[in-house]
N, C-alpha and C. Protein backbone atom coordinates (compact mmCIF):
# COMPACT_ATOMS: atom_id res chain seq x y z
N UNK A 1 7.40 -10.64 -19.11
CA UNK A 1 6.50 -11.17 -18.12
C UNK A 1 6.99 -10.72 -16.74
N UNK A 2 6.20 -10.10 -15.74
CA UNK A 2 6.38 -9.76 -14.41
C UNK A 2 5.77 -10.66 -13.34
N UNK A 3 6.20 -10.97 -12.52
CA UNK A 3 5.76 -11.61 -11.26
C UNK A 3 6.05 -10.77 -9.93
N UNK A 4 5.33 -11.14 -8.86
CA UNK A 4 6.08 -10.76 -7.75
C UNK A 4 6.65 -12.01 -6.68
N UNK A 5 8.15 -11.63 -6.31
CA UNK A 5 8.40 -12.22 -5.58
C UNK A 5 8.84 -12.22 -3.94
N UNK A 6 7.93 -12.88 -2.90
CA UNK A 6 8.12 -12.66 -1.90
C UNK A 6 8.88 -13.36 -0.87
N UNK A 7 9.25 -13.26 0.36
CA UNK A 7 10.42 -14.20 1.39
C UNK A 7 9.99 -12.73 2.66
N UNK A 8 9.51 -13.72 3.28
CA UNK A 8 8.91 -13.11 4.70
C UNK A 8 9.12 -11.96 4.74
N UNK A 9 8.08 -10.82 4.63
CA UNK A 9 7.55 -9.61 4.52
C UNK A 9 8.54 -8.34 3.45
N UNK A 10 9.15 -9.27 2.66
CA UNK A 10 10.04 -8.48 1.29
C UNK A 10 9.60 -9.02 0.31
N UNK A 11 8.87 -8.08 -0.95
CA UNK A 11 8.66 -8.07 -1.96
C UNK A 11 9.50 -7.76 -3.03
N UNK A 12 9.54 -8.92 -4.22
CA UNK A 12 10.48 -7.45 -5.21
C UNK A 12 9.23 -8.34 -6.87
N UNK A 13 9.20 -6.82 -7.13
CA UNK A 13 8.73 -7.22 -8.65
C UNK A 13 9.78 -7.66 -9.17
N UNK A 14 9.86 -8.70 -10.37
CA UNK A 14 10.47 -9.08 -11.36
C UNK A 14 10.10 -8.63 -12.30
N UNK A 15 10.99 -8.89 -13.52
CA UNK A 15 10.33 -9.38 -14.68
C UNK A 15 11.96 -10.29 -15.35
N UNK A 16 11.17 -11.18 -15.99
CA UNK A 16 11.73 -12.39 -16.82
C UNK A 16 12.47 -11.94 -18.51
N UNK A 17 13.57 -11.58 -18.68
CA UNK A 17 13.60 -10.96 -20.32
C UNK A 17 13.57 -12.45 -21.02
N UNK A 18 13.37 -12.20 -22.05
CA UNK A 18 13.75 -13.20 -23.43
C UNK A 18 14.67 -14.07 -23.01
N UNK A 19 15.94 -14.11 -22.57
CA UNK A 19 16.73 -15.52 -22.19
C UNK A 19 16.80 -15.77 -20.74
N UNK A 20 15.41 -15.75 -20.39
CA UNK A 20 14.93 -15.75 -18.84
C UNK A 20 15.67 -15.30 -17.54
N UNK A 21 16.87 -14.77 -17.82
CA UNK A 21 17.35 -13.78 -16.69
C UNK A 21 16.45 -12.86 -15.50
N UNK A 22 16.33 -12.74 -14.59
CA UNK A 22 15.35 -12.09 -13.54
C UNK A 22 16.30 -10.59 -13.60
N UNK A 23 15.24 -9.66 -13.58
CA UNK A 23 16.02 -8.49 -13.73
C UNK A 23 14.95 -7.81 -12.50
N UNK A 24 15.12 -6.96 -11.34
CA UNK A 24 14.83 -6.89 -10.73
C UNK A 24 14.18 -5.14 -10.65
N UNK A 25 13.36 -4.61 -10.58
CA UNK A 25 13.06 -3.71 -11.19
C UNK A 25 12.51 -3.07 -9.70
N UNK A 26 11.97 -3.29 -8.70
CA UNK A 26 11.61 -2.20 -7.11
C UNK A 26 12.07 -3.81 -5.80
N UNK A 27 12.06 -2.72 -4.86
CA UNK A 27 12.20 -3.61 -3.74
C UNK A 27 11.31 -3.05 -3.13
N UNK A 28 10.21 -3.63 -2.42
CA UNK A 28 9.28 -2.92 -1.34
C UNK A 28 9.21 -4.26 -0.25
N UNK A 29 9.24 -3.24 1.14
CA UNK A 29 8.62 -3.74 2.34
C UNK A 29 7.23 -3.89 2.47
N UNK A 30 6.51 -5.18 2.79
CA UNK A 30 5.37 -5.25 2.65
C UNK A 30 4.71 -4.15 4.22
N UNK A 31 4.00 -3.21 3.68
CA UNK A 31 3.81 -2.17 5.14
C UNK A 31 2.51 -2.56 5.67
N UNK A 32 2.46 -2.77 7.12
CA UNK A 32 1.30 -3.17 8.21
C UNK A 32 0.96 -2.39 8.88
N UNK A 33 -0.58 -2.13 9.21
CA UNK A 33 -1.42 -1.65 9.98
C UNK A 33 -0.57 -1.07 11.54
N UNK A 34 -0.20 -2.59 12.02
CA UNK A 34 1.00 -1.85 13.02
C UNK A 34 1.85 -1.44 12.75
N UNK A 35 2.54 -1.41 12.19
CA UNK A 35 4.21 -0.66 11.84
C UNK A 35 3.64 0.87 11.04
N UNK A 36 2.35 1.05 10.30
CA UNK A 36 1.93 2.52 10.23
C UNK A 36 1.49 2.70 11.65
N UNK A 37 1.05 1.97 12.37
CA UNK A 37 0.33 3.10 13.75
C UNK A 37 1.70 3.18 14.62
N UNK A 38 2.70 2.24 14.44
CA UNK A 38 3.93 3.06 15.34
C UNK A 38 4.48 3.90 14.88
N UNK A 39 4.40 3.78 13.63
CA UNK A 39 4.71 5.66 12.87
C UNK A 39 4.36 6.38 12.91
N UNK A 40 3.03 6.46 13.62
CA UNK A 40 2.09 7.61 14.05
C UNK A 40 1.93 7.75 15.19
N UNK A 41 3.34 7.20 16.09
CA UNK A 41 2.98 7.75 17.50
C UNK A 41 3.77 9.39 17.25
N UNK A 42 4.77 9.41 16.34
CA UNK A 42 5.65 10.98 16.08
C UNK A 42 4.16 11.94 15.55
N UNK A 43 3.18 11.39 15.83
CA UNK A 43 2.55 12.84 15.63
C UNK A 43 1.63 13.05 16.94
N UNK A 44 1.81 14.01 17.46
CA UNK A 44 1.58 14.88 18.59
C UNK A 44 0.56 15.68 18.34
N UNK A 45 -0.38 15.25 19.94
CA UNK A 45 -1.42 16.37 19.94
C UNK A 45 -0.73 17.84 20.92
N UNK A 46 -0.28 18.47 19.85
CA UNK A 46 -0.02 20.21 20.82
C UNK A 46 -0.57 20.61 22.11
N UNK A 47 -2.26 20.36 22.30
CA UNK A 47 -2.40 20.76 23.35
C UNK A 47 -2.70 19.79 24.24
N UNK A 48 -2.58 18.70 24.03
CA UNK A 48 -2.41 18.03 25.51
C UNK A 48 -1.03 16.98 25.65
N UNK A 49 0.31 17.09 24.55
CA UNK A 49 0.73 16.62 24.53
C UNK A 49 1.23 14.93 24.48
N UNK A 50 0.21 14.25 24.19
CA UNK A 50 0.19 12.86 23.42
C UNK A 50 0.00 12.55 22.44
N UNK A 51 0.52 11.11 21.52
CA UNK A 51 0.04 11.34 20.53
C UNK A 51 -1.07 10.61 19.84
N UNK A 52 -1.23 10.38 18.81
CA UNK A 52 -2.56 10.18 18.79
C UNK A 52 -2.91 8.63 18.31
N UNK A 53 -2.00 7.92 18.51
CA UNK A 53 -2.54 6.29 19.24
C UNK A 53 -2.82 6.32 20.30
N UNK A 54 -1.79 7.00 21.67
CA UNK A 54 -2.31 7.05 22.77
C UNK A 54 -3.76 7.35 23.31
N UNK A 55 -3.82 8.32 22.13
CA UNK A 55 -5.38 9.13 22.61
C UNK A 55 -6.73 8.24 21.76
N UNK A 56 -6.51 7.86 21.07
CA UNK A 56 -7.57 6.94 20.40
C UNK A 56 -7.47 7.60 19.26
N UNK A 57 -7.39 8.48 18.61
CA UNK A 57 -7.63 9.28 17.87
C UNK A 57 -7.62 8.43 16.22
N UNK A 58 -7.10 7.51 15.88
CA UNK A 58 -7.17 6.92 14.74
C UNK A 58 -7.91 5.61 14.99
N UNK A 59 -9.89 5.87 14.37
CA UNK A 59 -10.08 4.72 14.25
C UNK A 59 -10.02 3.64 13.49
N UNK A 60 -10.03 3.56 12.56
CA UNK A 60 -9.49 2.43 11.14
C UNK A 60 -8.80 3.33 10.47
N UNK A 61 -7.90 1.84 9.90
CA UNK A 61 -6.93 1.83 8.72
C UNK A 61 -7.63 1.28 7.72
N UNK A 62 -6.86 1.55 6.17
CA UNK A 62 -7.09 0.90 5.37
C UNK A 62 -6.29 0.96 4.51
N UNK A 63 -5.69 -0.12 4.12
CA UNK A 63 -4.04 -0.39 3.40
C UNK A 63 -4.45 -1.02 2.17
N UNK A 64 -4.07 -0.12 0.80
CA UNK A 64 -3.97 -1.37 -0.16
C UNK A 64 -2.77 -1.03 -1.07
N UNK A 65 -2.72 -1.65 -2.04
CA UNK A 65 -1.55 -1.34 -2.47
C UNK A 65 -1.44 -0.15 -3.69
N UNK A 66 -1.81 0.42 -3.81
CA UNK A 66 -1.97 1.83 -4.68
C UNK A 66 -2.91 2.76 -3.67
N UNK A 67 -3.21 2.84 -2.76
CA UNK A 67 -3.48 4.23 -1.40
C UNK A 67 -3.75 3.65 -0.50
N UNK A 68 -4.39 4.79 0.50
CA UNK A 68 -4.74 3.97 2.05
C UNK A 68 -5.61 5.20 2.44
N UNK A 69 -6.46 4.93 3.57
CA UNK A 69 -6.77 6.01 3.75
C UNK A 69 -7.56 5.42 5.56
N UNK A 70 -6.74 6.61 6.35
CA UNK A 70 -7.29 6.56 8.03
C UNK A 70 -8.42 7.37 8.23
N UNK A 71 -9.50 6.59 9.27
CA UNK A 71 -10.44 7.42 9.77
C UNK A 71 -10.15 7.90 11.38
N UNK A 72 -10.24 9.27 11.24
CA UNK A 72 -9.67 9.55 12.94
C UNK A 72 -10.65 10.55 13.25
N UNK A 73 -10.37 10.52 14.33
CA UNK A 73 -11.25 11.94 15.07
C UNK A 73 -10.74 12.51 15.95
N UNK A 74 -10.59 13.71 16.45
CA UNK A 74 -10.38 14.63 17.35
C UNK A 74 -10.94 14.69 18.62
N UNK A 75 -9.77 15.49 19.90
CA UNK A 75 -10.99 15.06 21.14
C UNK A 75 -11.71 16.14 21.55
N UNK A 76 -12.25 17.19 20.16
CA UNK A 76 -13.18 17.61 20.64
C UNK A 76 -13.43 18.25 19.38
N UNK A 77 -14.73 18.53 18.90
CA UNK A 77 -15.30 18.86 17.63
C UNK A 77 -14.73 20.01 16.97
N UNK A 78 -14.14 21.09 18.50
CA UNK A 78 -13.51 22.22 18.38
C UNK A 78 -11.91 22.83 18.51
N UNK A 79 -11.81 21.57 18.19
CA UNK A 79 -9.98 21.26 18.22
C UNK A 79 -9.46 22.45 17.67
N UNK A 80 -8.66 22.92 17.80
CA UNK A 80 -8.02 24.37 17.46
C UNK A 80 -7.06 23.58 16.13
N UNK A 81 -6.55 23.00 16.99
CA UNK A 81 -5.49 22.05 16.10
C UNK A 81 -5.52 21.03 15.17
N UNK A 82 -6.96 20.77 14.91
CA UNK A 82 -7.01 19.83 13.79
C UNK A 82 -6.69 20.09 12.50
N UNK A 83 -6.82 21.15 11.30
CA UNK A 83 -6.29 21.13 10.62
C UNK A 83 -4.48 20.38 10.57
N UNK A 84 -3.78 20.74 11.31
CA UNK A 84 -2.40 20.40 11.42
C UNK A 84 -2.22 19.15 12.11
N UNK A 85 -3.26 18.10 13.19
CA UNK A 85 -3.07 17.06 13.64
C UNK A 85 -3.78 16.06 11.92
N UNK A 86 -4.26 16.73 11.55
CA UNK A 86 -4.55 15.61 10.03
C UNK A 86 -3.61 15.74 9.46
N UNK A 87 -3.34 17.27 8.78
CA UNK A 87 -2.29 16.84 7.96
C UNK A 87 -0.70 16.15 7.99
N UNK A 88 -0.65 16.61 9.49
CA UNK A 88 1.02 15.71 9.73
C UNK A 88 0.59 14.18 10.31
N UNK A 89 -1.07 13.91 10.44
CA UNK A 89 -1.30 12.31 10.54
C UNK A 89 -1.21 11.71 9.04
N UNK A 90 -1.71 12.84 8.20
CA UNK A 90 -1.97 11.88 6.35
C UNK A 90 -0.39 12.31 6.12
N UNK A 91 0.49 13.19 6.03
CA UNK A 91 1.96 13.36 5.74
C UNK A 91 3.09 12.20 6.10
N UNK A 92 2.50 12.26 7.46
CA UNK A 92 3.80 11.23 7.92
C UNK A 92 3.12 9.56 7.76
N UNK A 93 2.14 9.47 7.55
CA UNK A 93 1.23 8.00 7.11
C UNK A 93 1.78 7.80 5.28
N UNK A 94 1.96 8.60 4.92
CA UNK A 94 1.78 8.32 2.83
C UNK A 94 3.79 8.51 2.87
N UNK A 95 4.09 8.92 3.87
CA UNK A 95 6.11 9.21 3.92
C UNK A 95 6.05 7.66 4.41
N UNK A 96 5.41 6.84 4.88
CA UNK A 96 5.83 5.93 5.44
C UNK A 96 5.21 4.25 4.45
N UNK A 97 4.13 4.71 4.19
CA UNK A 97 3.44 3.94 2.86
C UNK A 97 4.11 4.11 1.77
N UNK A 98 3.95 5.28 1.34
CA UNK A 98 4.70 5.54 -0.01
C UNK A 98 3.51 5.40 -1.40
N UNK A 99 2.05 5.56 -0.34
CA UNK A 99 1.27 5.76 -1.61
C UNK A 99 0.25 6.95 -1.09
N UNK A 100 -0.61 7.43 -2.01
CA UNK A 100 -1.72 8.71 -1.60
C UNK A 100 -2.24 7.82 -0.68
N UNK A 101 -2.01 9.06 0.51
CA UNK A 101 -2.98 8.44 1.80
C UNK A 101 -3.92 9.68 1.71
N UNK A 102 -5.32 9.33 2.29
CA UNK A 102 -5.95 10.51 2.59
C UNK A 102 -6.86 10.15 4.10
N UNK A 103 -7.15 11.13 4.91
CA UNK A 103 -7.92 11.15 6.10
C UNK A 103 -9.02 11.20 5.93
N UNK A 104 -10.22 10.65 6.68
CA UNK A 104 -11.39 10.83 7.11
C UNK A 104 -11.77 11.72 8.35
N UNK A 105 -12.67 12.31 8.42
CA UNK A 105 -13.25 12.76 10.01
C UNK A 105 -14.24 11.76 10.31
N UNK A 106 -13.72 11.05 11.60
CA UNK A 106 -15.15 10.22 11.64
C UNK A 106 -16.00 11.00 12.54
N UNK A 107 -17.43 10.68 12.39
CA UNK A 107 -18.42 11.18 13.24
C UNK A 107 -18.34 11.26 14.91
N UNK A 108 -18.07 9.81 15.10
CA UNK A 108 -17.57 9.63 16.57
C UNK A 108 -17.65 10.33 17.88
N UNK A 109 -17.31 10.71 18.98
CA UNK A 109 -17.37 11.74 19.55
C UNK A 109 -16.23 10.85 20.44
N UNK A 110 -15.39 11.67 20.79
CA UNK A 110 -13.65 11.19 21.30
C UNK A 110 -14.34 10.93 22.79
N UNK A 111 -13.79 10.27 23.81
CA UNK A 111 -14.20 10.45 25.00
C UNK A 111 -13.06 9.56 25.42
N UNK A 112 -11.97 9.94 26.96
CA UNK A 112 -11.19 8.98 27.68
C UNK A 112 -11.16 7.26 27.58
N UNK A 113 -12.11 6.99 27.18
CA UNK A 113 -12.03 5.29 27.48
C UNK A 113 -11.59 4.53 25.59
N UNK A 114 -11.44 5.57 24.80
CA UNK A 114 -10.63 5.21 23.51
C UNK A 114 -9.05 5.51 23.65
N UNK A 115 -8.64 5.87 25.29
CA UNK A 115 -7.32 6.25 25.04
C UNK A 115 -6.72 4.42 25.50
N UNK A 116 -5.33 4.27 24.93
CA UNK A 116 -4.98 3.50 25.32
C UNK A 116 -4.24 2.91 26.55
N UNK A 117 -4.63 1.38 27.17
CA UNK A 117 -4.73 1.51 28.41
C UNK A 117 -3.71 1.81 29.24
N UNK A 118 -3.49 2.14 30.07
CA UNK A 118 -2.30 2.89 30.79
C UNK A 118 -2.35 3.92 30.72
N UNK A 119 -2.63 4.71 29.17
CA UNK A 119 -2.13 6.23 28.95
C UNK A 119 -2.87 7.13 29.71
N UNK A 120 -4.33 6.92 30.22
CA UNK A 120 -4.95 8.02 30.95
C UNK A 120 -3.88 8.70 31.87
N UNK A 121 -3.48 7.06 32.76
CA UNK A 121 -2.48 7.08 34.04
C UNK A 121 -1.54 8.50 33.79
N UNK A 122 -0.84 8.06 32.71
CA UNK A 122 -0.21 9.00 32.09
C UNK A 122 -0.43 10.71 32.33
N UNK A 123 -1.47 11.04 31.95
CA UNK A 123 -2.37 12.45 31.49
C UNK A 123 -2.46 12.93 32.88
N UNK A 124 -2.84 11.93 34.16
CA UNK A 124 -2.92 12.54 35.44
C UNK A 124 -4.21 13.00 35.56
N UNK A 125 -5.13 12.70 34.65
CA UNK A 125 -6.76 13.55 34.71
C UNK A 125 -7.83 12.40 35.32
N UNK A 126 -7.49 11.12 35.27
CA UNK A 126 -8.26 10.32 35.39
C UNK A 126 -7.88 8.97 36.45
C-alpha cells in the first residue's frame, strides 16, 4: 500500500510493507507557479537583453503532476530568436519540474504594458 506523505511543501511517497515498516521510495519538492517563473528569469531575450518575466513574455502556467505546459509569446511575430527563447524557456522549465513540459505560442500580440512594472524604467525606451 502507498500513500503520500506531506509537512509544509515536502512530499515523500511511501509505501507500508507487510510488518508495516514505512519504506520511503522518492522525495519531491512540491514545485509552484512562482518558484518556476523565478527560474525563468535565467532565460534571456538576446536581443534586447531581459528576460522573459520581465518582458511579459509568459502568459499562463499550468502545473500538474505528470507535465506542465506554458503559454508565452514573443515581442514580435518576427522574433529572429524564438525558436531558441522557447526552447531554453520549455528546457530550463521541465530541468526544474522534472516532468514533460511543453510550450504554447499564444496568439496575443506582446506590447510594453505586459512588461513588468519598473522594468520598462529599466529598457530606457519608455
Amino acid at each position: 500500500m502507498s500513500f503520500i506523505k506531506c509537512s509544509f511543501l515536502r512530499c515523500k511517497i511511501v509505501r507500508i510493507d507487510s510488518t508495516q515498516r514505512i519504506k520511503h521510495m522518492s522525495d519531491t519538492t512540491i514545485k509552484t507557479e512562482d518558484g518556476l517563473k523565478e527560474v525563468l528569469r535565467s532565460v534571456i531575450d538576446p536581443e534586447i537583453g531581459m528576460n522573459v518575466i520581465e518582458l511579459g513574455l509568459i502568459r499562463h502556467v499550468d502545473i500538474q503532476p505528470d507535465r506542465a505546459n506554458i503559454t508565452m509569446i514573443m515581442t514580435t511575430p518576427f522574433c529572429p530568436y524564438a525558436p531558441q527563447l522557447l526552447e531554453q524557456t520549455r528546457r530550463t522549465a521541465q530541468e526544474y519540474l522534472r516532468v514533460p513540459t511543453t510550450i504554447e505560442m499564444g496568439l496575443e500580440l506582446w506590447d510594453p504594458s505586459m512588461m513588468e512594472e519598473g522594468a520598462a524604467d529599466d529598457w530606457g525606451l519608455f
